[in-house]
N, C-alpha and C. Protein backbone atom coordinates (compact mmCIF):
# COMPACT_ATOMS: atom_id res chain seq x y z
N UNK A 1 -38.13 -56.17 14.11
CA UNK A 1 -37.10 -56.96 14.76
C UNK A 1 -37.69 -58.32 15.10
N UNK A 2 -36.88 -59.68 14.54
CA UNK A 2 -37.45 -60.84 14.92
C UNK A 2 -36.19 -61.27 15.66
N UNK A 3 -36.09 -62.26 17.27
CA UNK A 3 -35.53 -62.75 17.59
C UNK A 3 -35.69 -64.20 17.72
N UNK A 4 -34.76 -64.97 17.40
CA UNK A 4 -35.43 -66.77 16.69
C UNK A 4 -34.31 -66.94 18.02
N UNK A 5 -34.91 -67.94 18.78
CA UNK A 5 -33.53 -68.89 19.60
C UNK A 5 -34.07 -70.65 18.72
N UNK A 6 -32.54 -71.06 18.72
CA UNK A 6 -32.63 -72.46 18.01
C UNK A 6 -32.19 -73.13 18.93
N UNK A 7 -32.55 -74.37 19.05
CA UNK A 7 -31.47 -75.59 19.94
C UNK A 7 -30.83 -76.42 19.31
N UNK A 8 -29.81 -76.77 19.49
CA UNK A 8 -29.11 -77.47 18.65
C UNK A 8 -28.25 -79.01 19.75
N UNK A 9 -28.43 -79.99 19.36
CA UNK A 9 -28.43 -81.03 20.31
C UNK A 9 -27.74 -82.53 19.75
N UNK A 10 -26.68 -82.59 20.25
CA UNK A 10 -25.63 -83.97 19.91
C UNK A 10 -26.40 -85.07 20.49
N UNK A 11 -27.32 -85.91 18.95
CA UNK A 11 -28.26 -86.93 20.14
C UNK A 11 -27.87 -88.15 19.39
N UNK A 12 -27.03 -88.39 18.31
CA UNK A 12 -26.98 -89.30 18.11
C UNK A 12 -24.84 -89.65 18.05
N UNK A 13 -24.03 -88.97 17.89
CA UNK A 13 -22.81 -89.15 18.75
C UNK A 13 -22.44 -89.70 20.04
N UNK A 14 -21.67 -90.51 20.35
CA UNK A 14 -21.07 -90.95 21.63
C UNK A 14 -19.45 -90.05 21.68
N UNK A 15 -19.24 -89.01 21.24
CA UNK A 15 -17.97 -88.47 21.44
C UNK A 15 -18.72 -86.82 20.90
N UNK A 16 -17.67 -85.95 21.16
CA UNK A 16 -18.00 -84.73 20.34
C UNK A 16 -18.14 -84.59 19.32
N UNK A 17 -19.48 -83.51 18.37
CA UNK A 17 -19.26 -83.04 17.07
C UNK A 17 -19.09 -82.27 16.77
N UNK A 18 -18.04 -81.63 15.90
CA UNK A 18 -17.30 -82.69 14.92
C UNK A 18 -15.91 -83.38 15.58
N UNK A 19 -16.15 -84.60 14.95
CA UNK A 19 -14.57 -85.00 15.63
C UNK A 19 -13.51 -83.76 15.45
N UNK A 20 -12.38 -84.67 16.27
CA UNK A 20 -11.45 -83.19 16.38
C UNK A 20 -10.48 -82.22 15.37
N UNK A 21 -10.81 -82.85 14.51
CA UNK A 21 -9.85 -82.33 13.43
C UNK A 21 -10.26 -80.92 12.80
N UNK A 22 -9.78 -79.98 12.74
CA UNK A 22 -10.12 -79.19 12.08
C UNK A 22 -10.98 -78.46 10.85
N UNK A 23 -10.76 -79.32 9.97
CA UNK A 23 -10.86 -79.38 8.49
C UNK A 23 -12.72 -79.64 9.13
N UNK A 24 -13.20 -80.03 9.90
CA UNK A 24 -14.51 -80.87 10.12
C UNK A 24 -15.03 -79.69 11.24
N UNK A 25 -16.17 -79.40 10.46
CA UNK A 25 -16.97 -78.44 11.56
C UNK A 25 -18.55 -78.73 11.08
N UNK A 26 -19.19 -78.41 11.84
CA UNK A 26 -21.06 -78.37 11.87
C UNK A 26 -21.28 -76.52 12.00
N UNK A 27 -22.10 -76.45 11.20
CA UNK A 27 -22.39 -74.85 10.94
C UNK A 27 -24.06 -74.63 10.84
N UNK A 28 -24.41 -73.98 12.13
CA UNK A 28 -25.87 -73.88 12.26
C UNK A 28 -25.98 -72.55 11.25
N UNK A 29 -27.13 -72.17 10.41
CA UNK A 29 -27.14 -71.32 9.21
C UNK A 29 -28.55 -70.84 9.93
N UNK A 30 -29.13 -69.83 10.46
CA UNK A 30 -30.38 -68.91 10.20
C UNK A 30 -30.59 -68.34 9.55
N UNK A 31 -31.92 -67.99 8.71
CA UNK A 31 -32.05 -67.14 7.71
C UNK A 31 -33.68 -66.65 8.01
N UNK A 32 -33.45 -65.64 7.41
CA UNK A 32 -35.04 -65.07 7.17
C UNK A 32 -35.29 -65.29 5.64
N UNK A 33 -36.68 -65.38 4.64
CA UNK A 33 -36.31 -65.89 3.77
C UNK A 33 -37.77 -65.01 3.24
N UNK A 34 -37.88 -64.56 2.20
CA UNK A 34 -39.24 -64.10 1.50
C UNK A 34 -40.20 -65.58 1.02
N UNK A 35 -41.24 -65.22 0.92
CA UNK A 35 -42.01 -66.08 0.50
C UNK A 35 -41.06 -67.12 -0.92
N UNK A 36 -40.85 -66.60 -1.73
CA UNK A 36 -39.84 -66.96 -2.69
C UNK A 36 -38.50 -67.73 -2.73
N UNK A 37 -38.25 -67.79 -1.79
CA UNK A 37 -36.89 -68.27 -1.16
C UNK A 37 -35.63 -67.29 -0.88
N UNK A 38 -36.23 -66.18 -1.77
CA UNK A 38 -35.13 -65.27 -1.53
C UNK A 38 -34.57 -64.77 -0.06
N UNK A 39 -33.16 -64.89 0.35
CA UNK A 39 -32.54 -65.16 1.76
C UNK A 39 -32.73 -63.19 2.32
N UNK A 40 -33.49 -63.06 2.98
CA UNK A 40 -33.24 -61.72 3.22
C UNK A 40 -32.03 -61.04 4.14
N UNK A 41 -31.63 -61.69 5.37
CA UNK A 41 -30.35 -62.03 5.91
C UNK A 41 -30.30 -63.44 6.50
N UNK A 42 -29.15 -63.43 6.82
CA UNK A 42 -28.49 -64.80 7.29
C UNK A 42 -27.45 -64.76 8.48
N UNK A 43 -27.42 -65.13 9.35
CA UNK A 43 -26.49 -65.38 10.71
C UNK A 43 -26.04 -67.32 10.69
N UNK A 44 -25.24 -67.10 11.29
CA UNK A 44 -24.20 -68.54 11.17
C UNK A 44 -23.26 -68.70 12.79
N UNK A 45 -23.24 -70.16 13.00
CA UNK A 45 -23.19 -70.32 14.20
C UNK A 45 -21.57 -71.32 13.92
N UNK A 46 -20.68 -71.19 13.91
CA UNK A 46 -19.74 -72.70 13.60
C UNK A 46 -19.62 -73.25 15.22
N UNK A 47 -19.37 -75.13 15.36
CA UNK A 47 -18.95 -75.64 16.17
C UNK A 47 -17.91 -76.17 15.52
N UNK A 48 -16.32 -75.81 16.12
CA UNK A 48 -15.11 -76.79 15.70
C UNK A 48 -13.82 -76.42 17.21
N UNK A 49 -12.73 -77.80 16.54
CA UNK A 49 -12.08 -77.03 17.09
C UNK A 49 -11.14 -76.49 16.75
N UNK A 50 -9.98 -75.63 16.94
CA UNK A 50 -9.37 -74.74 16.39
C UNK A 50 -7.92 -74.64 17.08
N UNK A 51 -6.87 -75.36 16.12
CA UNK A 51 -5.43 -75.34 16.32
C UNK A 51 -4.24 -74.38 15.97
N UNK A 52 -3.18 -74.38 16.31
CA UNK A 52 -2.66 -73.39 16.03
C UNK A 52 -0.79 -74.08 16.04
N UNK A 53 0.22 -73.41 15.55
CA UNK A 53 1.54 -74.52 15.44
C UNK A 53 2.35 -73.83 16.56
N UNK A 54 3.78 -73.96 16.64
CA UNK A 54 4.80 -73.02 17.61
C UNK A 54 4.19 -71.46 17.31
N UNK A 55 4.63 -71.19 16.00
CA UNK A 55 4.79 -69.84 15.51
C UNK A 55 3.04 -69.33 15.94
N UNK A 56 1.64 -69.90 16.32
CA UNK A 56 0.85 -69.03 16.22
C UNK A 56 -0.10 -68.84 15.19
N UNK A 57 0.45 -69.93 14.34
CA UNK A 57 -0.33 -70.00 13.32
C UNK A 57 -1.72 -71.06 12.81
N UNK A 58 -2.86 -70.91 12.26
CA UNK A 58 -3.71 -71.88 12.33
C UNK A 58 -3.06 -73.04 11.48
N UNK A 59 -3.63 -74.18 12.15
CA UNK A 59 -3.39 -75.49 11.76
C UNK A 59 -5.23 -75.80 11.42
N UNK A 60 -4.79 -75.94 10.20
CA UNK A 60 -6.64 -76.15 9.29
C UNK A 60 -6.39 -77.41 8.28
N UNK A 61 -5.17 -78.01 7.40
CA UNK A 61 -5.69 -78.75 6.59
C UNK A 61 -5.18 -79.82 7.43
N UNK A 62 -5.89 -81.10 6.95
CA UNK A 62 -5.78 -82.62 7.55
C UNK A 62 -3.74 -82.90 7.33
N UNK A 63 -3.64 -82.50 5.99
CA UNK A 63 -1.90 -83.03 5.99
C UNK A 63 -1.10 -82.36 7.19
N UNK A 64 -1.21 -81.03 7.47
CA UNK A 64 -0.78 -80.35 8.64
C UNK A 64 -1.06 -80.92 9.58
N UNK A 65 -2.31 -81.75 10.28
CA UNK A 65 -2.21 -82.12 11.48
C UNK A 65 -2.24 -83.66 11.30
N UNK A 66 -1.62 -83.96 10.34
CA UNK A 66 -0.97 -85.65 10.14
C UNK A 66 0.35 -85.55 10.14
N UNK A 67 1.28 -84.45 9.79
CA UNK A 67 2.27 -84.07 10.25
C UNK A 67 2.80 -83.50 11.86
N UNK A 68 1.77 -83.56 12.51
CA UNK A 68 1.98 -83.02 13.82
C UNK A 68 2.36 -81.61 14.44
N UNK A 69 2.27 -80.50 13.28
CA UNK A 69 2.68 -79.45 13.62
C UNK A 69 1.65 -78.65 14.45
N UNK A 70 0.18 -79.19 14.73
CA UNK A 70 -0.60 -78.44 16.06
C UNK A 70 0.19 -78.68 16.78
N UNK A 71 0.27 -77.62 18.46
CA UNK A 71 0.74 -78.30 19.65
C UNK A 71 -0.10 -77.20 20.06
N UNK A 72 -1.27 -76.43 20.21
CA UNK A 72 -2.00 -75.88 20.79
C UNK A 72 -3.49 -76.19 20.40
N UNK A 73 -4.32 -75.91 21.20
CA UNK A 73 -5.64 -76.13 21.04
C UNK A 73 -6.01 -74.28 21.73
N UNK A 74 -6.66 -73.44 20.42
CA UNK A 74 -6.40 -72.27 20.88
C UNK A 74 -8.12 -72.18 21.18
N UNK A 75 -9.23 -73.03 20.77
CA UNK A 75 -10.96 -72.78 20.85
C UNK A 75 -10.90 -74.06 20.56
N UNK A 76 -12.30 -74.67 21.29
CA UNK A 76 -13.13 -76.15 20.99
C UNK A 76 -14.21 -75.63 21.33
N UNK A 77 -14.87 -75.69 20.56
CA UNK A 77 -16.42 -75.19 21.21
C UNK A 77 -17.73 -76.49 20.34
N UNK A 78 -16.82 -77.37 20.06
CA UNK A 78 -18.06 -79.00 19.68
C UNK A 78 -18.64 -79.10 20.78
N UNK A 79 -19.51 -79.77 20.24
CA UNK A 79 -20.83 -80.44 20.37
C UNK A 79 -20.93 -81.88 21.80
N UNK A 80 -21.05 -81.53 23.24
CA UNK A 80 -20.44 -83.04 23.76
C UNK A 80 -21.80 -83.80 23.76
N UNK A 81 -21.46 -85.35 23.78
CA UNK A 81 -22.57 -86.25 23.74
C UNK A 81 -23.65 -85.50 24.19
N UNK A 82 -25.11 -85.99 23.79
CA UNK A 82 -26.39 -85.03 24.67
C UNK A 82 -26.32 -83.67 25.03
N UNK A 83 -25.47 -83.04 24.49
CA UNK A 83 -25.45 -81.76 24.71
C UNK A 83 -26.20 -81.04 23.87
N UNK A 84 -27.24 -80.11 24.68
CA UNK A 84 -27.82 -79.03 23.54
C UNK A 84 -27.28 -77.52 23.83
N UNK A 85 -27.42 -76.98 22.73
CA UNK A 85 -26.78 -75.64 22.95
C UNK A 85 -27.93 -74.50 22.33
N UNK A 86 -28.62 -73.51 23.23
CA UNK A 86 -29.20 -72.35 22.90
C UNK A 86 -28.51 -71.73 22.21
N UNK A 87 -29.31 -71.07 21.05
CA UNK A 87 -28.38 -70.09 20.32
C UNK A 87 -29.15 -69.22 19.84
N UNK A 88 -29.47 -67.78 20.30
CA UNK A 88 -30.02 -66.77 19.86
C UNK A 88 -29.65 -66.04 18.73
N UNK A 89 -30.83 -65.29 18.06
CA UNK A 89 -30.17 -64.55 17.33
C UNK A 89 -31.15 -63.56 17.10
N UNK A 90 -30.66 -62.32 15.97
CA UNK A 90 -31.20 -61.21 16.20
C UNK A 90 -31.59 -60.66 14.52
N UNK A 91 -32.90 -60.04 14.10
CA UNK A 91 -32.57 -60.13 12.72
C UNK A 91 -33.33 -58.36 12.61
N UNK A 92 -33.23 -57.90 11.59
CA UNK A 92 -33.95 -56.58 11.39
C UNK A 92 -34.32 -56.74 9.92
N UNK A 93 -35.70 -56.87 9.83
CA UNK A 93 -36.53 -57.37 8.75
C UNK A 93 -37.18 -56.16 7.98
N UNK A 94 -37.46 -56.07 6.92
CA UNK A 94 -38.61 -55.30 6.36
C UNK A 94 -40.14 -55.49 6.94
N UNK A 95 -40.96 -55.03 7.25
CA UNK A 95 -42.21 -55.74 6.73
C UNK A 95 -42.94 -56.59 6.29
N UNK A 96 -43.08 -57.65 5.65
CA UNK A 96 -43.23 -58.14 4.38
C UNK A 96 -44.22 -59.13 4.74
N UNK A 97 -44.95 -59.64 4.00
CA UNK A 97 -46.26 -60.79 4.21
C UNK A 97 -45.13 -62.24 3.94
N UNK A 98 -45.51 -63.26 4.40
CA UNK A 98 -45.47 -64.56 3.90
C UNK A 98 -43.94 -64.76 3.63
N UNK A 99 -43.23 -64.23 4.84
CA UNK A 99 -41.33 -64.42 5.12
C UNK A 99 -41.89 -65.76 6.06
N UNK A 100 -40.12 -66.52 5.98
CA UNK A 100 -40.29 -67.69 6.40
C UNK A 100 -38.77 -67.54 7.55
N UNK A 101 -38.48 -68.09 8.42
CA UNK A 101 -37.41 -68.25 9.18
C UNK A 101 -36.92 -70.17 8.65
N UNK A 102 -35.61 -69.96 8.47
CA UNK A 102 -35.22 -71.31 8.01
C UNK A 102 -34.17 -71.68 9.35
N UNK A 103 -33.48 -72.76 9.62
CA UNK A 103 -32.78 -72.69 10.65
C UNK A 103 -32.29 -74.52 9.93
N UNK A 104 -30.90 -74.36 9.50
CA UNK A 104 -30.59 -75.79 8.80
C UNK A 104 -28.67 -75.85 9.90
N UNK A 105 -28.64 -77.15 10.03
CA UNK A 105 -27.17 -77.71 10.17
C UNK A 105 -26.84 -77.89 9.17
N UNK A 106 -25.68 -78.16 9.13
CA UNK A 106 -24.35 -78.80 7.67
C UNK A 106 -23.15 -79.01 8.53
N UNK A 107 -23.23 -80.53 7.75
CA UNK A 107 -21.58 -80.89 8.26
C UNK A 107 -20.67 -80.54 7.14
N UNK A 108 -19.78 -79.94 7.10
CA UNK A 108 -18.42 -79.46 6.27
C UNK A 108 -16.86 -80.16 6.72
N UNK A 109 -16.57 -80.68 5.34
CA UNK A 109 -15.63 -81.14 5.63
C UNK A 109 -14.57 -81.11 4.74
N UNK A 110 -12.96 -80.48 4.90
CA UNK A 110 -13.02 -80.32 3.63
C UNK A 110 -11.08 -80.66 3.58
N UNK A 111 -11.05 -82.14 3.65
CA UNK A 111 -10.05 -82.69 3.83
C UNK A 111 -9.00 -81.98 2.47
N UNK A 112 -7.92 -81.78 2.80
CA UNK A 112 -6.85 -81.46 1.84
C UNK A 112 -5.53 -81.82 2.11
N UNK A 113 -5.30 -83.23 1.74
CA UNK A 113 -4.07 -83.47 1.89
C UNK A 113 -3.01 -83.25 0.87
N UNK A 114 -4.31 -84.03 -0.58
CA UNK A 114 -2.99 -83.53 -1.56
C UNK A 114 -3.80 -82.33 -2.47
N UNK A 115 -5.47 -82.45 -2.57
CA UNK A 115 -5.67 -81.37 -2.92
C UNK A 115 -6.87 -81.24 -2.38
N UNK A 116 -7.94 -80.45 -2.32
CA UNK A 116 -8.81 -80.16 -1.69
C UNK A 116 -10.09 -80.83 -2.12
N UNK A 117 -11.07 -81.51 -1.39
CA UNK A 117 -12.26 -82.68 -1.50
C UNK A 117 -13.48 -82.08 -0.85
N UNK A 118 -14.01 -80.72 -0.95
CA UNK A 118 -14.95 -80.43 -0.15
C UNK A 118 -16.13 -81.33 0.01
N UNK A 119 -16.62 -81.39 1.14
CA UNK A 119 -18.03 -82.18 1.58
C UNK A 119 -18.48 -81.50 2.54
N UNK A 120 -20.23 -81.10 1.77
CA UNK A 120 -21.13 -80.62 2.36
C UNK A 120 -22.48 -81.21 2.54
N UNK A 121 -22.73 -81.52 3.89
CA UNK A 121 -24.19 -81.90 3.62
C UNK A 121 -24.94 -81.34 4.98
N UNK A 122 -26.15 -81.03 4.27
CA UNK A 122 -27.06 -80.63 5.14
C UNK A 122 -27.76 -81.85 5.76
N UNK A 123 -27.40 -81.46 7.23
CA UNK A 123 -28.06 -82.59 8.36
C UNK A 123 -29.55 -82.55 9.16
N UNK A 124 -29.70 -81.02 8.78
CA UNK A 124 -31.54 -80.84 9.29
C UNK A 124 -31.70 -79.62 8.91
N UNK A 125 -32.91 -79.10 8.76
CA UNK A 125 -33.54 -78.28 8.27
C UNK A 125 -35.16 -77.57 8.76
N UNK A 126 -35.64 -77.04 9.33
CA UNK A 126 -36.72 -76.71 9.68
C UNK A 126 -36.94 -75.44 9.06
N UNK A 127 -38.33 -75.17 8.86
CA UNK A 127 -39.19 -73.62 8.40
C UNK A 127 -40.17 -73.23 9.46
N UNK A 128 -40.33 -72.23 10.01
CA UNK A 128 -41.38 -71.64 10.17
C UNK A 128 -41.62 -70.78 9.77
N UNK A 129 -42.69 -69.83 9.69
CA UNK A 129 -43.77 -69.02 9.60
C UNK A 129 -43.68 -67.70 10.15
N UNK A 130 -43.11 -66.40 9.69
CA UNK A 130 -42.75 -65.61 10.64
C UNK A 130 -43.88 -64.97 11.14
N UNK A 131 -44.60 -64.29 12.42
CA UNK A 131 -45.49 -63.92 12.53
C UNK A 131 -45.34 -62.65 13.22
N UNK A 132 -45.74 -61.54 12.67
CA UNK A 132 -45.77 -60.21 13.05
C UNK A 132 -46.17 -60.01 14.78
């Protein structure tokens, strides 16, 4: 059993990340990883926020909320200026010599008004060294 806590910290924003739109989230990714790169498991953290219309339903692409049909805000859980956020996690490993713990952000964004434009980029990345 390895337990990794990460911090994760809005240091260069003057507003929340991701702005508010839906379609736009930051996704912390943990992994345990074999010497090889091979991912042995993986846990995932999303920060967004999360709309919904009259009926209850999610409001996710950009044309939907350029049309105005959010009128609820049902979760926000971004990122506020200088804010860091602990985030534990929990993994159940084999054994193995020379595993690595990876711990990367990505901003995702994946505007669809008239058809869908995904954008992904990875914003940081660290490795360590797992040690028995």
């Amino acid at each position: 059993r390895i337990e990794v806590t990460v911090d994760v910290t809005n240091k260069g924003a003057g507003h929340k990340i991701p702005t508010g739109i839906p379609s736009k989230k930051i996704t912390l990714q943990v992994s345990i990883q074999s010497k090889t790169g091979e991912i042995h498991q993986l846990h995932q953290k999303t920060y967004q926020k999360l709309l919904e219309d009259a009926n209850g339903n999610s409001v996710v692409t950009d044309a939907d909320i350029l049309m105005g049909k959010a009128v609820k805000i049902v979760s926000d859980n971004r990122l506020a200026p200088l804010e860091t956020r602990r985030e534990k996690f929990t993994f159940f490993v084999p054994e193995e010599k020379d595993q690595k713990i990876s711990a990367a952000v990505f901003y995702d964004h994946n505007p669809k008004i008239i058809q869908s434009s995904p954008i992904h980029i990875k914003l940081h990345e660290v490795f360590e060294a797992v040690r028995p």
